[in-house]
Every structure is written in structure tokens, then in C-alpha cells.
C-alpha atoms as a PDB file:
ATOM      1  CA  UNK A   1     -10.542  18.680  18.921  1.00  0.00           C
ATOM      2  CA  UNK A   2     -13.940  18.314  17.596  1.00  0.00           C
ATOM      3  CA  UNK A   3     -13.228  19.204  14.000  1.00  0.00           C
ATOM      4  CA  UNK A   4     -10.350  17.319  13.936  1.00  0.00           C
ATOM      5  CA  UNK A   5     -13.254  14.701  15.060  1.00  0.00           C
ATOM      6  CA  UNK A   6     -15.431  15.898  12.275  1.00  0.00           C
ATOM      7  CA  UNK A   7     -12.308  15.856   9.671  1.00  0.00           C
ATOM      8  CA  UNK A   8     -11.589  11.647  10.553  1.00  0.00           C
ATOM      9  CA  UNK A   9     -15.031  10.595  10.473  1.00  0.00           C
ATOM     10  CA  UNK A  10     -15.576  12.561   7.086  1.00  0.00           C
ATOM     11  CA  UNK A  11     -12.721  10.365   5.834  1.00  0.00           C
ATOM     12  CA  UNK A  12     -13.969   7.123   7.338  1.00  0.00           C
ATOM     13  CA  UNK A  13     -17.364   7.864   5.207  1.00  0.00           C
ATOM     14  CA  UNK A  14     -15.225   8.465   1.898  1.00  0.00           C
ATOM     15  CA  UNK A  15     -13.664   5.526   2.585  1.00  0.00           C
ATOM     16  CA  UNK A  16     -16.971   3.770   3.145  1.00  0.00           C
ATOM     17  CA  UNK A  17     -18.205   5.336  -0.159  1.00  0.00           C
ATOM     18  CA  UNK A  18     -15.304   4.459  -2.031  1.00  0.00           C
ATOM     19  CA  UNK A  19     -15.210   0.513  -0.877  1.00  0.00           C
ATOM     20  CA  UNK A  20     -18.845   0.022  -1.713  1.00  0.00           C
ATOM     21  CA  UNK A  21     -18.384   1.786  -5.010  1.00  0.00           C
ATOM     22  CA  UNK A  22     -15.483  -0.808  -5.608  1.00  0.00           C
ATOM     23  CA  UNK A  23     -17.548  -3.628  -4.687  1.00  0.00           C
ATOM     24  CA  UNK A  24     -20.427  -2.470  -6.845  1.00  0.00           C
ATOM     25  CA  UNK A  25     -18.208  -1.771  -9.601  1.00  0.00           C
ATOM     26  CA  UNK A  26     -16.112  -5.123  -9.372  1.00  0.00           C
ATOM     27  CA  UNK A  27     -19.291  -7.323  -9.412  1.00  0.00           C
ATOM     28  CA  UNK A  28     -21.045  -5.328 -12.095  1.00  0.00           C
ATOM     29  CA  UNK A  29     -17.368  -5.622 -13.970  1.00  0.00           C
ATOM     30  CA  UNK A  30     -17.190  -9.355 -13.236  1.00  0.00           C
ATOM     31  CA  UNK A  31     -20.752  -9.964 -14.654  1.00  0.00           C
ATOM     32  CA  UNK A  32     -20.287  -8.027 -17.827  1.00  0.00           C
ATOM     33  CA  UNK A  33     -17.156  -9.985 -18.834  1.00  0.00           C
ATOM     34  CA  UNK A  34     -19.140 -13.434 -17.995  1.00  0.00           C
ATOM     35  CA  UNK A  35     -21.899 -12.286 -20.529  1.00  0.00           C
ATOM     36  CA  UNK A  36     -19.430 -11.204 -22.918  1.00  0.00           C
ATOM     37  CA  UNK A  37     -17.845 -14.637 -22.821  1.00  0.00           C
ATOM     38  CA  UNK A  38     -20.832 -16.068 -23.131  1.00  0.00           C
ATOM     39  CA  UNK A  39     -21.744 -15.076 -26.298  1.00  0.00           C
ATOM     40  CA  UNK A  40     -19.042 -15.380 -27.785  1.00  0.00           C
ATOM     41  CA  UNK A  41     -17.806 -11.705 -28.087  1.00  0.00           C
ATOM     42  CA  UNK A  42     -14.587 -12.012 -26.279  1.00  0.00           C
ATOM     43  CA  UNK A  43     -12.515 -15.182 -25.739  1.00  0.00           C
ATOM     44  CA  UNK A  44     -11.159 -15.507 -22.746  1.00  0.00           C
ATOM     45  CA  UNK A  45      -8.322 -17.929 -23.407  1.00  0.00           C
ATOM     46  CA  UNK A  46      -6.494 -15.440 -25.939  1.00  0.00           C
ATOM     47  CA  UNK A  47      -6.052 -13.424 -23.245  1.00  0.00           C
ATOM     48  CA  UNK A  48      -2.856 -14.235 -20.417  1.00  0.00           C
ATOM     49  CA  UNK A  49      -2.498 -13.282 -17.074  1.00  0.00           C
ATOM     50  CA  UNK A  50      -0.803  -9.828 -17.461  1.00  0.00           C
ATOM     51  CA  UNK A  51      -3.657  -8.841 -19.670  1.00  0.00           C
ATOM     52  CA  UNK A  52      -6.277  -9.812 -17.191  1.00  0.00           C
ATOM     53  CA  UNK A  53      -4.377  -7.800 -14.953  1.00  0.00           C
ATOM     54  CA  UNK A  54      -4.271  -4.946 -17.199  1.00  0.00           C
ATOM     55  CA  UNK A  55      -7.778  -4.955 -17.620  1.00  0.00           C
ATOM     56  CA  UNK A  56      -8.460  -5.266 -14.398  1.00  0.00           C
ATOM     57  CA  UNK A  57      -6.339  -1.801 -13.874  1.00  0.00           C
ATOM     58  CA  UNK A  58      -7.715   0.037 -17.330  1.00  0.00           C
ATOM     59  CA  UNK A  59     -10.981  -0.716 -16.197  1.00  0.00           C
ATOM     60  CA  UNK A  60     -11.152   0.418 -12.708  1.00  0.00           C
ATOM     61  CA  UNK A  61      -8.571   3.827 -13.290  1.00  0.00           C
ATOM     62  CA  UNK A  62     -11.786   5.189 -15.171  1.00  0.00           C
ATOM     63  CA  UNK A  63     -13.840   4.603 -12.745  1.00  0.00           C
ATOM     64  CA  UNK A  64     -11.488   6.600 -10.062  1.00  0.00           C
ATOM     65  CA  UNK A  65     -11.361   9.193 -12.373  1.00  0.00           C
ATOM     66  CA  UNK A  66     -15.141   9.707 -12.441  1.00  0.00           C
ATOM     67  CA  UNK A  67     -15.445   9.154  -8.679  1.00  0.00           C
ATOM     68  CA  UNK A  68     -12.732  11.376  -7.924  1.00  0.00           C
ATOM     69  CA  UNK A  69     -14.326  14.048 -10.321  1.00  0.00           C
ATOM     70  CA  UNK A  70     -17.367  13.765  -8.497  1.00  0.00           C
ATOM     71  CA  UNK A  71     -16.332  13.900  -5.195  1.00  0.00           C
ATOM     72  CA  UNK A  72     -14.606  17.531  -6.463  1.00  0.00           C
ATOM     73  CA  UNK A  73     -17.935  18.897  -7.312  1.00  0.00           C
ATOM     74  CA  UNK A  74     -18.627  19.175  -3.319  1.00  0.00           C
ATOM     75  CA  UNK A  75     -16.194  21.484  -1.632  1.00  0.00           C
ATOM     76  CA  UNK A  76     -16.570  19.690   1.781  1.00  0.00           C
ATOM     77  CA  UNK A  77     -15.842  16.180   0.240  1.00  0.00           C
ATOM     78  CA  UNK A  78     -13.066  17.389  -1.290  1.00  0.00           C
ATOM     79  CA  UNK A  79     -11.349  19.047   1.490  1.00  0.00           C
ATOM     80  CA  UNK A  80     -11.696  15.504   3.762  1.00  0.00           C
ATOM     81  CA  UNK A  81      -9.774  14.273   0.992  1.00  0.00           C
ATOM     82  CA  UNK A  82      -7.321  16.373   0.888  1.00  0.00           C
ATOM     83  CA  UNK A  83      -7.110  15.962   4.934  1.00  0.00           C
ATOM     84  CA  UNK A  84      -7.374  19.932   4.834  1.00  0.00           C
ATOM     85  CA  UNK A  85      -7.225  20.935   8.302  1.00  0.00           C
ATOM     86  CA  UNK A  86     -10.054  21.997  10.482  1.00  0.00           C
ATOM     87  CA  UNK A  87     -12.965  20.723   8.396  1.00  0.00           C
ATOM     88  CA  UNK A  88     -12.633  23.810   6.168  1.00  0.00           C
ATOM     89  CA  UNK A  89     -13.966  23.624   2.511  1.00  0.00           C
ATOM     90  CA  UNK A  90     -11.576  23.134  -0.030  1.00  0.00           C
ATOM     91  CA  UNK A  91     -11.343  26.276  -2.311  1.00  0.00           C
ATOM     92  CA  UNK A  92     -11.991  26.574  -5.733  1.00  0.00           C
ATOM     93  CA  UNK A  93      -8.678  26.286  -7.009  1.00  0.00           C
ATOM     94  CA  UNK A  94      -7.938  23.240  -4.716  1.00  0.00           C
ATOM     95  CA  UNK A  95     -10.856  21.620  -6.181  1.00  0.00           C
ATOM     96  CA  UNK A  96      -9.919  22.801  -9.386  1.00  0.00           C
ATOM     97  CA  UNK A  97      -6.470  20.757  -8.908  1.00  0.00           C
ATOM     98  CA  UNK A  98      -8.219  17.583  -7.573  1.00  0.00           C
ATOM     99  CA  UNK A  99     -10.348  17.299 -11.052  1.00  0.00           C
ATOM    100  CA  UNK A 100      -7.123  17.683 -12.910  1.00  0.00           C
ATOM    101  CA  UNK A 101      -5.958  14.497 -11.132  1.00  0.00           C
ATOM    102  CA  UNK A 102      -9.909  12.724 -12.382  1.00  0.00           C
ATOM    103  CA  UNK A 103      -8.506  13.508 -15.825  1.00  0.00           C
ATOM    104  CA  UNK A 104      -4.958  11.878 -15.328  1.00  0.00           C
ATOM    105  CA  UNK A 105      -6.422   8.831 -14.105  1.00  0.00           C
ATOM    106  CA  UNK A 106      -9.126   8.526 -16.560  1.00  0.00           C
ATOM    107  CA  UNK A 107      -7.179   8.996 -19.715  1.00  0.00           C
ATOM    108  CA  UNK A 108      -4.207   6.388 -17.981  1.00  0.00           C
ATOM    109  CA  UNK A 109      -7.051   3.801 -18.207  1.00  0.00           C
ATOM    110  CA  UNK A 110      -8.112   4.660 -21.464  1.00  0.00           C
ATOM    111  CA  UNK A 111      -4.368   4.299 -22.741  1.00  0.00           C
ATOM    112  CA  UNK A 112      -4.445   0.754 -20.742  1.00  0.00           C
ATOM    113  CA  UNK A 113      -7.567  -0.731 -22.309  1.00  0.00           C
ATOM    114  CA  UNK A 114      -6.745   0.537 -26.314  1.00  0.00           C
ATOM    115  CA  UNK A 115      -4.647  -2.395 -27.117  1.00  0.00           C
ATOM    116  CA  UNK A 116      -7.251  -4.733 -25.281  1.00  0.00           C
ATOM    117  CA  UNK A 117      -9.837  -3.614 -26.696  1.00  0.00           C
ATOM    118  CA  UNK A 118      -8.781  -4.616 -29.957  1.00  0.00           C
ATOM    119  CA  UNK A 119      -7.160  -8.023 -29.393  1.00  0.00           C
ATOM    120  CA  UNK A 120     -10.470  -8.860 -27.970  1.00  0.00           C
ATOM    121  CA  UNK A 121     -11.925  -8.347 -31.247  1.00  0.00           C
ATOM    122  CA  UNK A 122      -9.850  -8.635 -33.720  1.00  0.00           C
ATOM    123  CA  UNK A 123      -7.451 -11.635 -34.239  1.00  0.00           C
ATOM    124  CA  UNK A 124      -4.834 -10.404 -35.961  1.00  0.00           C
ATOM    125  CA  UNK A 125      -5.375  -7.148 -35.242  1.00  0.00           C
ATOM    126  CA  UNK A 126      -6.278  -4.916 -39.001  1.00  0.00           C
ATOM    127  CA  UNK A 127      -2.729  -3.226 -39.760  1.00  0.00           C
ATOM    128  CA  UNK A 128      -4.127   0.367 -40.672  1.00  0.00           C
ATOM    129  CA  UNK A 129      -6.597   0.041 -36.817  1.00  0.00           C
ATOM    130  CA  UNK A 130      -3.288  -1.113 -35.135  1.00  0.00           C
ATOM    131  CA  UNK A 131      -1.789   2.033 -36.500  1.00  0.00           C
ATOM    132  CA  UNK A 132      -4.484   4.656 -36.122  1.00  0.00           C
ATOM    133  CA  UNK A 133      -4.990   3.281 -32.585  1.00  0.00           C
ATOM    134  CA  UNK A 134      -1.114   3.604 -31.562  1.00  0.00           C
ATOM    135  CA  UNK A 135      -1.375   7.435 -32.741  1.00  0.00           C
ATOM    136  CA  UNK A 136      -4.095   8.015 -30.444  1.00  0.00           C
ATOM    137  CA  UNK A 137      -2.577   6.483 -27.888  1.00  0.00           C
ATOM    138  CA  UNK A 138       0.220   8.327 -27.984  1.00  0.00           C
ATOM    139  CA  UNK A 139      -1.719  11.719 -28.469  1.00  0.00           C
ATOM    140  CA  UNK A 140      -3.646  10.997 -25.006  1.00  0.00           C
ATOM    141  CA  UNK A 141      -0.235  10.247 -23.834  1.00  0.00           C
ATOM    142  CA  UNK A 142       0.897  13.242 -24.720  1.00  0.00           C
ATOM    143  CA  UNK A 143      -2.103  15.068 -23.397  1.00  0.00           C
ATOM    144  CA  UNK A 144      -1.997  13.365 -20.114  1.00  0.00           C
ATOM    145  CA  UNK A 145       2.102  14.368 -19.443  1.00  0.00           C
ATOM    146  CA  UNK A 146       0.923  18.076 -19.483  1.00  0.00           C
ATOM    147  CA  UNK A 147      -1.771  17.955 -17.525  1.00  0.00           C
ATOM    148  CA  UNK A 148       0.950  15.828 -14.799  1.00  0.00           C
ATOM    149  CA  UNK A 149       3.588  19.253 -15.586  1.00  0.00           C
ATOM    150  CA  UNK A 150       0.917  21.337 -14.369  1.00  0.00           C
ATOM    151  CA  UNK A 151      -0.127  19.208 -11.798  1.00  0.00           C
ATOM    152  CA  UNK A 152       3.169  19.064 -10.608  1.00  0.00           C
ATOM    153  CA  UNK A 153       3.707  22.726 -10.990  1.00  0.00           C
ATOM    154  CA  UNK A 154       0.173  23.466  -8.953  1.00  0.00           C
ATOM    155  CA  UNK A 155       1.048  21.375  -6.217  1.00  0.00           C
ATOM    156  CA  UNK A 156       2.214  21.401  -2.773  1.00  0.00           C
ATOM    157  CA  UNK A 157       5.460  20.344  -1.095  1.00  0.00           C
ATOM    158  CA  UNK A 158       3.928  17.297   0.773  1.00  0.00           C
ATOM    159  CA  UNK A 159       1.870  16.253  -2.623  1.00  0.00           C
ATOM    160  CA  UNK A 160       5.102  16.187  -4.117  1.00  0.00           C
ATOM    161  CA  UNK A 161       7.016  14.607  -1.398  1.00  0.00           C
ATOM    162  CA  UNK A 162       4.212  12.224  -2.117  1.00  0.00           C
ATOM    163  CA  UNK A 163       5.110  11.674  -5.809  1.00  0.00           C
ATOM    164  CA  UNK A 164       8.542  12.048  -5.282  1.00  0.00           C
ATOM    165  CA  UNK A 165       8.555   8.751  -2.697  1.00  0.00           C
ATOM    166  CA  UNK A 166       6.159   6.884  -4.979  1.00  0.00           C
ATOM    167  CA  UNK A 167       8.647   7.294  -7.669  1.00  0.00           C
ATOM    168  CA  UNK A 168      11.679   6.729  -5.718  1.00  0.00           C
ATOM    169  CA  UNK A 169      10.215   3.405  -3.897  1.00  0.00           C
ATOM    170  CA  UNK A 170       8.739   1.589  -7.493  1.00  0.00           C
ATOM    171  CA  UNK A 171      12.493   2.344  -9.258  1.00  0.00           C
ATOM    172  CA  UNK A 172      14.544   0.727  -6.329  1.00  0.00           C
ATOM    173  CA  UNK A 173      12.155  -2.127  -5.776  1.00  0.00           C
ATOM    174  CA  UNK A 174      11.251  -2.805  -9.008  1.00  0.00           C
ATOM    175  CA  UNK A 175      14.549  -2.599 -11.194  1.00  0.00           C
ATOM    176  CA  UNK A 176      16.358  -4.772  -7.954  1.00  0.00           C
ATOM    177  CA  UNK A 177      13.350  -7.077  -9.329  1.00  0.00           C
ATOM    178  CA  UNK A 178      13.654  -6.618 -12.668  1.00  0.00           C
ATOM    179  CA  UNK A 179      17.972  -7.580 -12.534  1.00  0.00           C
ATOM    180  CA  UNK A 180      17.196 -10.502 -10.494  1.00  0.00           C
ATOM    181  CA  UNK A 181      14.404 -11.511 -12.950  1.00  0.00           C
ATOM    182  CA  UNK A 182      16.522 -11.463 -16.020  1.00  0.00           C
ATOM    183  CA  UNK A 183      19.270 -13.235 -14.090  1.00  0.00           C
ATOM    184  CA  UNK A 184      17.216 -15.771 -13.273  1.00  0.00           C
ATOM    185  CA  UNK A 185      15.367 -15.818 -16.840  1.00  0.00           C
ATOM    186  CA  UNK A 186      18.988 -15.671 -18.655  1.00  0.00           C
ATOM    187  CA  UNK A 187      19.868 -19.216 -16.220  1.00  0.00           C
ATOM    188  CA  UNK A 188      16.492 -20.583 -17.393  1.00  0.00           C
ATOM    189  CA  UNK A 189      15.333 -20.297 -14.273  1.00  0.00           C
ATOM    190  CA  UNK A 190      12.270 -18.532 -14.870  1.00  0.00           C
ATOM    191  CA  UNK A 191       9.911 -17.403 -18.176  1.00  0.00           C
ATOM    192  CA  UNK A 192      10.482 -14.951 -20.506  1.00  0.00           C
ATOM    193  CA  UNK A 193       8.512 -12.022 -19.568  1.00  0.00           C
ATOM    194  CA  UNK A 194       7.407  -9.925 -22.341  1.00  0.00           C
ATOM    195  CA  UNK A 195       7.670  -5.453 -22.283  1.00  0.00           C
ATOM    196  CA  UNK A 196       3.478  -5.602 -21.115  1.00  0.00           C
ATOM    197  CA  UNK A 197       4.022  -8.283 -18.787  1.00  0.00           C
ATOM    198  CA  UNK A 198       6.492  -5.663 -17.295  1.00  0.00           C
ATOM    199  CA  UNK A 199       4.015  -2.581 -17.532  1.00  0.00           C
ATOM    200  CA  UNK A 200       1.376  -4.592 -16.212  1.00  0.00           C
ATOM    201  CA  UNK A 201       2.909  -5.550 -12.959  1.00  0.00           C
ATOM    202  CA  UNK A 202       4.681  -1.855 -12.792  1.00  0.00           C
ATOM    203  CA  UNK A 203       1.381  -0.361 -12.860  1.00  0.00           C
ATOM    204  CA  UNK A 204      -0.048  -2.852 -10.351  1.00  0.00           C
ATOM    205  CA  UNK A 205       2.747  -1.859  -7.796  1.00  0.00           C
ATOM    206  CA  UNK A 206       2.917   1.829  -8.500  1.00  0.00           C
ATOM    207  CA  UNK A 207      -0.990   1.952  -7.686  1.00  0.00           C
ATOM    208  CA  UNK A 208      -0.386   0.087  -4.409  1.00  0.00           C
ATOM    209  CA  UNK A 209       2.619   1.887  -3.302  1.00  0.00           C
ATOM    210  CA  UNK A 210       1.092   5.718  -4.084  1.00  0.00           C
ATOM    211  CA  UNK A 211      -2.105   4.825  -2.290  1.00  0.00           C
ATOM    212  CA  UNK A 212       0.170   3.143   0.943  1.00  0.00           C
ATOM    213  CA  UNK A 213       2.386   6.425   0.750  1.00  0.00           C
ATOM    214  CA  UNK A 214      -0.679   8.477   0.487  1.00  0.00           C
ATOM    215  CA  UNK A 215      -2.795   6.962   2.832  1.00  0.00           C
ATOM    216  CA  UNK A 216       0.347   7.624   5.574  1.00  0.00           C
ATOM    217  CA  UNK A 217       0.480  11.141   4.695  1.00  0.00           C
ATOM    218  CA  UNK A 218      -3.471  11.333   4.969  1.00  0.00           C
ATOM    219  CA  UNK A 219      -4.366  11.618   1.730  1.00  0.00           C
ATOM    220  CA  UNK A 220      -7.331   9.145   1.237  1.00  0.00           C
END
């Protein structure tokens, strides 16, 4: 009873640490942009609402991935985490594991911010950067579906019962959203949405609905 005591207040801490860290980083993120603006370095009108969105996402994913990387480097963090059971340190390999998944988040937002990066500079974007940009893109996408395989591979039946739900509740509720969209777009009912208007609001859910999953099985 008392390290199962131990085990939820070590979560309630991470949480703590993770909340403030969002707040710190979301002010810090909002104050940067403002200064940007500002002087004239980025205009914010060339940019819609799914790309403030994605920017929103491409720059806070990074951010998880360091955190998450950091919290691996202490065995005890880790395994309150993981919700290992009775307060026990995680072991090397399951820490291991856990900076695999820092990686896979920090080179998703990396693949996110690319394009934004350079429409918030350039306008029209330089044919040869647009080019040399979508090639590395597509390496680091590459890159980032092995280290998923292996993470997949490495991991444990309720992990992926965990990915496996994620996956199954973002296709039904999002492609019953997506038909009734384009119905309703194809009646000219409502806009045209364009394929990163799409991603954008895919990512959005998929991040809610694996931390809600996760957060019921007791990973947090």
C-alpha cells in the first residue's frame, strides 16, 4: 500500500513538472513569435489557421521529446512513468525504450515545422530549397518509421494495446468526419479543406486521443 502511495504521488509530481514546463514553454513560445512579428521577420497574416495549428504542434513535439529524454536519464522518473509497479526503477533497457520514443517525437516535430519554416521566409518558396527540403523530409521520415518498427517490436502487450486503440479510435472517428466533410463540402455546405488542413487537425486529435488512452491505462 505505501509504494503504491509512493508510485501516485511520483506521478502527480511528473505531472506537476510537465504542466509548468508547458506553461513556461507556451509563454516563452508566445513571446518569441510576437518579437518575430515585430520586426518584421515573419508575417503573420500569410499564415491560416491550420498552420498556426501546425506550429503550435511542431513546436511543442520537440520539446516532449527533450523532456521525455530527460526524464529517461533518471531511472526512478522513468519507472513512475511507465506506472511500473511497486516504485521499482525502471531498467536499463526500459529506459533505453523510453528515449527511443524522445527521438520519435522530436524528429515528428521537426518534419511538422520544415515546410513552415520556409513559407515564413520565403514567399514563393526557391524551387531547388523546396526540393532539397522535401528530400530531407522524407529521409527523417524514413528514419523515424524504423525507429516506430523497433519500438513496436520492443514493446509490451498493453503499450501496444495502447497504440493499437489510438489507431483504431482516430480512423473510425476521423474518416466518419472526413465522409461527412466532403459531403457537406461537395453540397457547398462547407470550405474546401486543403491535404494540410487535414494533417493538421489529424495530428491535433491523434495527440489528444493517445494521451486520453494513455493516461487510462496509466501511462502519464
Amino acid at each position: 500500500m505505501q509504494a503504491a502511495t509512493q508510485v501516485s504521488q511520483g506521478r502527480k509530481t511528473v505531472r506537476l513538472i510537465l504542466f509548468v514546463a508547458g506553461l513556461v514553454f507556451g509563454g516563452g513560445l508566445g513571446w518569441m513569435v510576437g518579437r518575430l512579428a515585430k520586426s518584421g521577420l515573419i508575417d503573420p497574416d500569410r499564415f491560416g489557421w491550420s498552420d498556426v495549428l501546425a506550429a503550435l504542434i511542431s513546436a511543442s513535439l520537440p520539446v516532449m521529446g527533450v523532456i521525455i529524454a530527460i526524464i529517461s536519464l533518471n531511472r526512478r522518473a522513468a519507472a513512475r512513468v511507465m506506472a511500473l509497479e511497486e516504485g521499482r526503477p525502471a531498467t536499463p533497457a526500459q529506459t533505453s525504450f523510453y528515449r527511443q520514443q524522445a527521438v520519435v517525437v522530436f524528429l515528428s516535430g521537426l518534419m511538422m515545422a520544415a515546410p513552415l519554416a520556409l513559407i515564413a521566409v520565403y514567399d514563393p518558396v526557391p524551387g531547388p530549397m523546396a526540393w532539397i527540403t522535401m528530400i530531407a523530409i522524407v529521409a527523417v521520415f524514413l528514419l523515424q518509421t524504423a525507429y516506430n518498427l523497433t519500438l513496436w517490436r520492443r514493446a509490451d502487450e498493453m503499450l501496444r494495446q495502447v497504440i493499437s486503440e489510438t489507431g483504431a479510435v482516430c480512423f473510425w472517428i476521423l474518416q466518419g468526419a472526413l465522409f461527412l466533410w466532403a459531403c457537406a463540402e461537395k453540397l457547398a455546405l462547407a470550405p474546401a479543406l486543403s491535404t494540410w488542413d487535414l494533417m493538421s487537425v489529424m495530428m491535433a486529435f491523434y495527440l489528444v486521443v493517445s494521451g486520453v488512452i494513455a493516461t487510462r491505462r496509466g501511462l502519464n
